[in-house]
Protein backbone atom coordinates (compact mmCIF):
# COMPACT_ATOMS: atom_id res chain seq x y z
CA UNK A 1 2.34 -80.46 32.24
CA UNK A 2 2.62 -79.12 28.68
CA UNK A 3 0.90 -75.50 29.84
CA UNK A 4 2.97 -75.44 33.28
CA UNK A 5 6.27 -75.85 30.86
CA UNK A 6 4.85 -73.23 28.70
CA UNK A 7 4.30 -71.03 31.61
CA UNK A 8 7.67 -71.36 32.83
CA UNK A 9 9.15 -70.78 29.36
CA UNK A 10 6.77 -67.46 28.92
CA UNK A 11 8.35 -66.10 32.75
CA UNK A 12 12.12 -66.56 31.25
CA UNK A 13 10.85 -65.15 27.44
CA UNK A 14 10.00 -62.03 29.25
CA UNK A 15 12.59 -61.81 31.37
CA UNK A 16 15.11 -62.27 28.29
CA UNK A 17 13.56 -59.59 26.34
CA UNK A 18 14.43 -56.94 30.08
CA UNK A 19 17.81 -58.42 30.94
CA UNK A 20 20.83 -56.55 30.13
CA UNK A 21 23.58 -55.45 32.54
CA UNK A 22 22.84 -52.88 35.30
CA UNK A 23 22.78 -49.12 33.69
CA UNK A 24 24.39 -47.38 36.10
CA UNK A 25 23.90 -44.49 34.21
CA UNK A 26 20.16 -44.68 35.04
CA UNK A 27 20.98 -44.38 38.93
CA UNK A 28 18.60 -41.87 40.43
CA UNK A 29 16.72 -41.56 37.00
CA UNK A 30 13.98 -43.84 38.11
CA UNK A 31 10.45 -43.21 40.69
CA UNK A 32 8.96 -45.53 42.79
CA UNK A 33 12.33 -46.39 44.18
CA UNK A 34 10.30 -47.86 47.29
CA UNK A 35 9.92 -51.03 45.49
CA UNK A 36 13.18 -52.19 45.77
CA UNK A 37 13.19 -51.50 49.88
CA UNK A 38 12.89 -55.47 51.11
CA UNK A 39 10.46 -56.66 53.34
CA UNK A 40 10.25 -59.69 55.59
CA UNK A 41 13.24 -60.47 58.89
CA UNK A 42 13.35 -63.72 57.25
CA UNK A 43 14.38 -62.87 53.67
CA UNK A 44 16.57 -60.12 54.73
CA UNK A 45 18.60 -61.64 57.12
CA UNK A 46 19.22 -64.38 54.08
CA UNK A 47 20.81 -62.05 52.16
CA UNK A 48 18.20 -61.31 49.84
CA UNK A 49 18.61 -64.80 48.21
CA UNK A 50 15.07 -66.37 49.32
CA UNK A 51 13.78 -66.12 45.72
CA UNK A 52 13.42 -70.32 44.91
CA UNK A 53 12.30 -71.10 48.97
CA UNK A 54 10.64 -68.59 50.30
CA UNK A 55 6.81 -69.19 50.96
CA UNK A 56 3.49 -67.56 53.02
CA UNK A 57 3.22 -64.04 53.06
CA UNK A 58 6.81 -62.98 52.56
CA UNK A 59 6.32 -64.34 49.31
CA UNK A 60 3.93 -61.45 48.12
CA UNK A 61 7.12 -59.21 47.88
CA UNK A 62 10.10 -61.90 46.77
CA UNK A 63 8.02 -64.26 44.90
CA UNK A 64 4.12 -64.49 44.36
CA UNK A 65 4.62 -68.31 43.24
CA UNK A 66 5.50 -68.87 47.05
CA UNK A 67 2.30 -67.92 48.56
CA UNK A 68 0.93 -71.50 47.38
CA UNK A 69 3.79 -73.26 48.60
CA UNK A 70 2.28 -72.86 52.12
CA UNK A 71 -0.59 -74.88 53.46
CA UNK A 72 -2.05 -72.33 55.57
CA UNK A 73 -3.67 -68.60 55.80
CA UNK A 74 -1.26 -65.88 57.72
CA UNK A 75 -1.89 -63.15 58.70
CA UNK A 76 2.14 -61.08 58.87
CA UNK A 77 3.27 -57.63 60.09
CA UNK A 78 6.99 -55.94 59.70
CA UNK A 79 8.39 -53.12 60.78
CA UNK A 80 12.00 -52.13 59.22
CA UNK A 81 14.14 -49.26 60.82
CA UNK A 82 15.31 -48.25 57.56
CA UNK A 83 18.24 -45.48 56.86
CA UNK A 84 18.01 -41.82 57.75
CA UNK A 85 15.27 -42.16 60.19
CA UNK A 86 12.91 -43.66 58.31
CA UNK A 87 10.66 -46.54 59.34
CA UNK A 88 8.98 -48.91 56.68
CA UNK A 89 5.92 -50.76 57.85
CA UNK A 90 4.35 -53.77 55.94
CA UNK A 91 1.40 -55.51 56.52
CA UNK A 92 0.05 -58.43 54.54
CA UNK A 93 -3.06 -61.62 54.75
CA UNK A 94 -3.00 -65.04 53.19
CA UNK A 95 -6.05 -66.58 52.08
CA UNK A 96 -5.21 -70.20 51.44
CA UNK A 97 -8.03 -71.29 49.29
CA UNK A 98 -7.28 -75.09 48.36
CA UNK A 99 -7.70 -76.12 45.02
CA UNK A 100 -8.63 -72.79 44.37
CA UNK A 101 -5.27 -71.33 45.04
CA UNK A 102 -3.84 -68.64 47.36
CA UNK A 103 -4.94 -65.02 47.69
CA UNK A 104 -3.11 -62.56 49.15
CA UNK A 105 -3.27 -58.69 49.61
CA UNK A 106 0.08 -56.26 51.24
CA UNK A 107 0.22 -52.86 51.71
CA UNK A 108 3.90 -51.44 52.31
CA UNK A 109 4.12 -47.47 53.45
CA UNK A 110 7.44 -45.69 54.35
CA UNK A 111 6.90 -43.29 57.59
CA UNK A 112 9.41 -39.97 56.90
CA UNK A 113 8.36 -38.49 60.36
CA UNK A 114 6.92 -34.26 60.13
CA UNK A 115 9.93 -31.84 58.13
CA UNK A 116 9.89 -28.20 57.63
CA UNK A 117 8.72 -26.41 54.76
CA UNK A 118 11.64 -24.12 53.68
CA UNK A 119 11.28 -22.10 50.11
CA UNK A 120 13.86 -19.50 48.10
CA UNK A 121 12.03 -16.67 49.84
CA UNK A 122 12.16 -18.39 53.86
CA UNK A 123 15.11 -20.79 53.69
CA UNK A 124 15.17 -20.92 57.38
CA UNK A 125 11.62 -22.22 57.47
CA UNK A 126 7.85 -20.91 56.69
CA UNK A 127 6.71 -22.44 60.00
CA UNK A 128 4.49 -24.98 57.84
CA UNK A 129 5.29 -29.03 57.86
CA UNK A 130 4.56 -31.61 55.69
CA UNK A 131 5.44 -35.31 55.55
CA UNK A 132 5.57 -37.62 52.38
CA UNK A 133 3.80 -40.26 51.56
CA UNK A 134 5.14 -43.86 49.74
CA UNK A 135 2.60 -46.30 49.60
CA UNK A 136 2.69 -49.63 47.77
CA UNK A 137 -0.52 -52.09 47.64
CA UNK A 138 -0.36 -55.54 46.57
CA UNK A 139 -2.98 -58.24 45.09
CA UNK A 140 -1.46 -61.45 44.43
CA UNK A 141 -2.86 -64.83 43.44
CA UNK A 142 -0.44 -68.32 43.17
CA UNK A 143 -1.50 -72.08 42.44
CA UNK A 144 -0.06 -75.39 42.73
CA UNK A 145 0.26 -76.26 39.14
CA UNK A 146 2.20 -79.54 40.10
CA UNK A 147 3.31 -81.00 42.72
CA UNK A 148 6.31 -79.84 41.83
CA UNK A 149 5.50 -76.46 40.31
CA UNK A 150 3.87 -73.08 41.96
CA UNK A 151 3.11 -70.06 40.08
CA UNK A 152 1.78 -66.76 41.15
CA UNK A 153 1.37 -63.31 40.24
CA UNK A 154 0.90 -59.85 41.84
CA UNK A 155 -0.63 -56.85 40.68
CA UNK A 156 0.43 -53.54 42.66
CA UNK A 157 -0.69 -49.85 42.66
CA UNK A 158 2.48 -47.68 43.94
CA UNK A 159 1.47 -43.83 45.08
CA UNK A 160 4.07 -41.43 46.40
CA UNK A 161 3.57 -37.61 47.08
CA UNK A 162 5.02 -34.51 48.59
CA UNK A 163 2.74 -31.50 49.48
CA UNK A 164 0.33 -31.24 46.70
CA UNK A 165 2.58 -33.62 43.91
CA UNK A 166 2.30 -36.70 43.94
CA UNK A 167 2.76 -39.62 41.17
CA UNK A 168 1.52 -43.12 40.57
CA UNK A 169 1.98 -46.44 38.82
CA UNK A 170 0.68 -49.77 38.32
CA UNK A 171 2.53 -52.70 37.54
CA UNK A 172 2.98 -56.72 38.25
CA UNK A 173 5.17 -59.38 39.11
CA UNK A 174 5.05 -62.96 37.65
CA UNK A 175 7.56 -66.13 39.44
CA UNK A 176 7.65 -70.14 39.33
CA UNK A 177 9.19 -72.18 41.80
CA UNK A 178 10.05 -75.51 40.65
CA UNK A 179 10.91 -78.25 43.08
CA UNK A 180 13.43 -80.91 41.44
CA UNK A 181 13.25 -83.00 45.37
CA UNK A 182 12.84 -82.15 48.49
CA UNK A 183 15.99 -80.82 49.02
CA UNK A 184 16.86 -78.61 45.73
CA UNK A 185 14.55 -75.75 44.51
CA UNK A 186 14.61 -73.18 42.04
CA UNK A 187 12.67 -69.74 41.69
CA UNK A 188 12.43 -67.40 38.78
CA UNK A 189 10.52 -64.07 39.22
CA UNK A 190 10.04 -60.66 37.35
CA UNK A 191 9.37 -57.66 39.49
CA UNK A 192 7.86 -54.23 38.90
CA UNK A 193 6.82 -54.41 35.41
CA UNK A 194 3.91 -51.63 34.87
CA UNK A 195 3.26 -47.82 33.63
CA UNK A 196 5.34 -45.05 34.55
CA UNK A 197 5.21 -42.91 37.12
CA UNK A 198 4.10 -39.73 36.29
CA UNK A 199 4.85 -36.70 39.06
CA UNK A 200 2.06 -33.86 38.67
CA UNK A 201 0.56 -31.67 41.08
CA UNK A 202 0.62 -27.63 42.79
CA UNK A 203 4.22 -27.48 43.91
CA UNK A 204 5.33 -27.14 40.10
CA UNK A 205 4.10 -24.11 40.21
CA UNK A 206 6.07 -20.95 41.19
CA UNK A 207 5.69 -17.51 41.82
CA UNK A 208 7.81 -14.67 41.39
CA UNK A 209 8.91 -11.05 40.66
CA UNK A 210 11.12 -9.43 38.42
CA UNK A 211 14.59 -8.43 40.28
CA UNK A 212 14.18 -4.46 40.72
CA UNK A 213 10.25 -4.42 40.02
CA UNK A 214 7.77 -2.32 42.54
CA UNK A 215 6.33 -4.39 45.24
CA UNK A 216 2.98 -3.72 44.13
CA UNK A 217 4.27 -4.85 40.35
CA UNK A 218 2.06 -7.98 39.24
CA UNK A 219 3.42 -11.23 40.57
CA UNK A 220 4.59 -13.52 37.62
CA UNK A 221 4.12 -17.26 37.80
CA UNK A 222 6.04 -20.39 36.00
CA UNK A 223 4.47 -24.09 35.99
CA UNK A 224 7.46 -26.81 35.95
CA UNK A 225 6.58 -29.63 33.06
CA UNK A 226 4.99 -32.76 34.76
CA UNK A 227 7.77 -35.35 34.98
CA UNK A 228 6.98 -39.09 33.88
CA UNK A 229 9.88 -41.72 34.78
CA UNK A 230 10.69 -45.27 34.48
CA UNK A 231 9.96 -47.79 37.45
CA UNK A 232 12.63 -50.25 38.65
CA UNK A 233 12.13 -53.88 37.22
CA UNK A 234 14.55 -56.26 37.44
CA UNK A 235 14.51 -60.42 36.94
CA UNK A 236 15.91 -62.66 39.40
CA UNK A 237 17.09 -66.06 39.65
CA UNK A 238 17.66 -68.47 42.70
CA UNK A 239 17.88 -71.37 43.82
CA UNK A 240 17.94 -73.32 47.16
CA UNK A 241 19.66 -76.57 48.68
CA UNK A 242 18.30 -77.51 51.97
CA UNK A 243 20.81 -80.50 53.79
CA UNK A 244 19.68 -82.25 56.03
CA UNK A 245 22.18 -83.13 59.39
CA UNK A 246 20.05 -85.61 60.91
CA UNK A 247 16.29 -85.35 62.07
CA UNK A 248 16.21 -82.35 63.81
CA UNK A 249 18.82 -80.15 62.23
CA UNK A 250 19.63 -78.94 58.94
CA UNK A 251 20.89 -76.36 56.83
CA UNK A 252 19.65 -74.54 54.18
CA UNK A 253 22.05 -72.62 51.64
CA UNK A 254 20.20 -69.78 49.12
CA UNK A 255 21.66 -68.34 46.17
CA UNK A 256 20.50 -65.39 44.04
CA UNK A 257 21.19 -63.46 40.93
CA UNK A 258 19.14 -60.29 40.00
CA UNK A 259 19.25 -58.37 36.80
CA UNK A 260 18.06 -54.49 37.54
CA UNK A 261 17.00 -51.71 34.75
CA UNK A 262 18.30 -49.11 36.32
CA UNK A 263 21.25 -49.63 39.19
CA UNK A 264 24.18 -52.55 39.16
CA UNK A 265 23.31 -56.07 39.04
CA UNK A 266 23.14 -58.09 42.53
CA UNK A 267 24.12 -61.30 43.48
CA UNK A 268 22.64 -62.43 46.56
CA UNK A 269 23.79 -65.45 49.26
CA UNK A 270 22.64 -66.68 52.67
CA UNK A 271 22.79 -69.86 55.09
CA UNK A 272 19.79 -70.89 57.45
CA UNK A 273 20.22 -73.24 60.19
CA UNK A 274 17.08 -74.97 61.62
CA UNK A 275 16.98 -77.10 64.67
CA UNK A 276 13.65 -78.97 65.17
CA UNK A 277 11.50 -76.14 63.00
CA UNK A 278 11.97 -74.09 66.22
CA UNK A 279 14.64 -71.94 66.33
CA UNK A 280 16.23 -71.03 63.04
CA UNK A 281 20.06 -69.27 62.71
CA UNK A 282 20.29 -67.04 59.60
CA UNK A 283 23.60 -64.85 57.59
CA UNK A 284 23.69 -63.47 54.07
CA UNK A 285 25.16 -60.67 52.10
CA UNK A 286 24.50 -58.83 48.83
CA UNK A 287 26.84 -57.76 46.67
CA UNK A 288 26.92 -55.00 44.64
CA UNK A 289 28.17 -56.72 40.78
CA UNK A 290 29.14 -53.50 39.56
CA UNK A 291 30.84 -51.40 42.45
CA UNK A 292 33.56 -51.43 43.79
CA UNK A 293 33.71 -52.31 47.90
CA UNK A 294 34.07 -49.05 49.46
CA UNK A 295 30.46 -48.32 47.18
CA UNK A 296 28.41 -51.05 48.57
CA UNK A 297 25.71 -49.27 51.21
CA UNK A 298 24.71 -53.03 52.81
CA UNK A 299 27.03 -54.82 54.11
CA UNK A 300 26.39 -58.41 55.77
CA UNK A 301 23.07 -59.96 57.20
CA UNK A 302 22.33 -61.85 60.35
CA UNK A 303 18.90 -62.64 61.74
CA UNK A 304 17.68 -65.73 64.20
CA UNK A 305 13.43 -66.36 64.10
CA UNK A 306 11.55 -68.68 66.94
CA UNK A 307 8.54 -70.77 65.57
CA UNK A 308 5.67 -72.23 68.23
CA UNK A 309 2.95 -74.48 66.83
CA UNK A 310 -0.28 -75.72 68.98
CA UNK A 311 -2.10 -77.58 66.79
CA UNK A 312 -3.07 -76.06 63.33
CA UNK A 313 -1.97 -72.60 64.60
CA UNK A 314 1.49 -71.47 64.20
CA UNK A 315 3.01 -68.30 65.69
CA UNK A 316 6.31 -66.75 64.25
CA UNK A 317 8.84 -64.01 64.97
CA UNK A 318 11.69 -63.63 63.43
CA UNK A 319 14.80 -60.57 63.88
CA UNK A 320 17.11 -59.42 61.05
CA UNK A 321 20.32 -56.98 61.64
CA UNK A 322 21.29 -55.63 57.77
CA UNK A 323 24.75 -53.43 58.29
CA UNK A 324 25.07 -50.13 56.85
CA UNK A 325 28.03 -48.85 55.73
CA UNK A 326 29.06 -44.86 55.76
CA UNK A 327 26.79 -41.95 57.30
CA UNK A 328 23.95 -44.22 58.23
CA UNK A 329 22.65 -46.60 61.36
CA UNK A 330 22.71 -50.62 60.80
CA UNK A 331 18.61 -51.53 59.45
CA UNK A 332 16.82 -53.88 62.46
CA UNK A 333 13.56 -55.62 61.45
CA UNK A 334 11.11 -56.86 63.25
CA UNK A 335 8.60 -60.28 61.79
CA UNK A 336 5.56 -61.34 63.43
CA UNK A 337 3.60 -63.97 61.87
CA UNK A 338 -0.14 -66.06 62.38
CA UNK A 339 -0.87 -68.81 60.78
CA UNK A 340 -3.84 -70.92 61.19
């Protein structure tokens, strides 16, 4: 008990020393933005607040300390229709080892369709595509400390490139969840703590001629400086109250708080209602701490998920509808889950 509370008090030591209010001043500053895009129907029809209850494979993204709060292996895919035609794609496997703990390994990409090449000297178009890549894999381990206390941690490689750049980074996440009863949970995690992304690659480099040289006058060339930038962290805080209505149906209400290095803090809220662990009702909404209403891009969250079990196996699916506001269409994601 004495190393668990030691744990827990080495998570919020770490957190202190990153926590101060959103820099909006940093906005657009940062790479491996992908990090922040959410994962998981579930989750993201809460609001974003599933920090303190969420568990399986979700949990590799929003928590690692809820991969042992399962009892089973999972296999889970996602597929987000994200803003501006693109489509984010996530898949992940649980490896519920016992005593041992809970292993679990996710790989997130972003799909950006073909686009044309278009330079200074053919702004109309070369006639050459290219499509970007945004890749994020994830290796997380969690234990049971208690049986009141889980604890888990992911390491993750993040790799984005255009053309012939590209840039990487590795980093980690570290979370508790602490149970005070069955009905009241809290959940503490950092996120994206690592190296900076540094942007390298061909398509720094430039040619050109002198305005009113000959065209057979030697071509001149200029190489940009590689470009190294921050990644987003951030430290959040939630909790959970789950109320239970009689023996089939309850309700569960999540509430979030998360600190970010480099965009305005978030507060996060959502309501789940479960009738029989069968057919589960979901709403949320995240708000924006530092901007004003007509600045917030997500508006509210809804989401409903079906659950069929036949005998140790369990089958999930679960729908979330995120609302955008402005120029863009509303996200839809799509959960399936296997568990076994």
């Amino acid at each position: 008990m004495k190393r668990t509370m030691c744990l827990i008090g080495f998570v919020i030591l770490l957190a202190a020393q990153m926590s101060f209010a959103g820099d909006l001043s940093r906005v657009g500053t940062v790479g491996g933005t992908q990090l922040l895009i959410p994962v998981g129907a579930r989750s993201i029809a809460l609001g974003g607040g599933a920090v303190s209850n969420i568990t399986g494979a979700e949990a590799i993204y929003w928590n690692p300390a809820g991969l042992s709060a399962g009892n089973k292996s999972e296999l889970m895919f996602n597929n987000m229709q994200y803003i501006a035609g693109i489509d984010l794609n996530y898949f992940a496997l649980v490896y519920n080892g016992g005593n041992l703990g809970s292993f679990g390994f996710a790989i997130k990409s972003l799909e950006f369709g073909t686009i044309e090449e278009t330079t200074a000297e053919f702004p109309d178009g070369t006639g050459r595509t290219y499509s970007p890549t945004n890749v994020v894999a994830n290796f997380t381990y969690a234990r049971r400390l208690t049986d009141r206390i889980n604890a888990g941690v992911t390491f993750k490689y993040v790799y984005e490139s255009i053309m012939q750049t590209s840039g990487a980074s590795i980093a980690f996440d570290l979370g508790v969840q602490y149970a005070f009863n069955s009905n009241l949970r809290v959940g503490v995690v950092m996120k994206n703590v690592g190296t900076k992304m540094r942007y390298d690659g061909r398509n720094l480099e430039t040619s050109f001629q002198i305005p009113g040289s000959t065209p057979d006058a030697e071509t001149g060339k200029f190489r940009g400086v590689a470009i190294t930038t921050d990644i987003p962290s951030l430290f959040s805080f939630g909790l959970t109250y789950k109320l239970n209505l009689n023996e089939q149906n309850s309700l569960s209400l999540s509430g979030a708080f998360s600190n970010l290095n480099e965009a305005s803090d978030q507060m996060y809220g959502g309501v789940e209602y479960n009738f029989n662990n069968f057919f589960f009702l979901r709403g949320g909404y995240t708000y924006d701490i530092q901007l004003n209403s007509d600045e917030q891009l997500f508006g509210a969250t809804f989401g409903a998920g079906l659950r069929y079990s036949l005998g140790n196996f369990d089958f999930v699916f679960d729908y979330a509808y995120r609302d955008v506001k402005d120029f863009f269409d509303a996200n839809q994601i799509f959960t399936v889950k296997l568990g076994l």
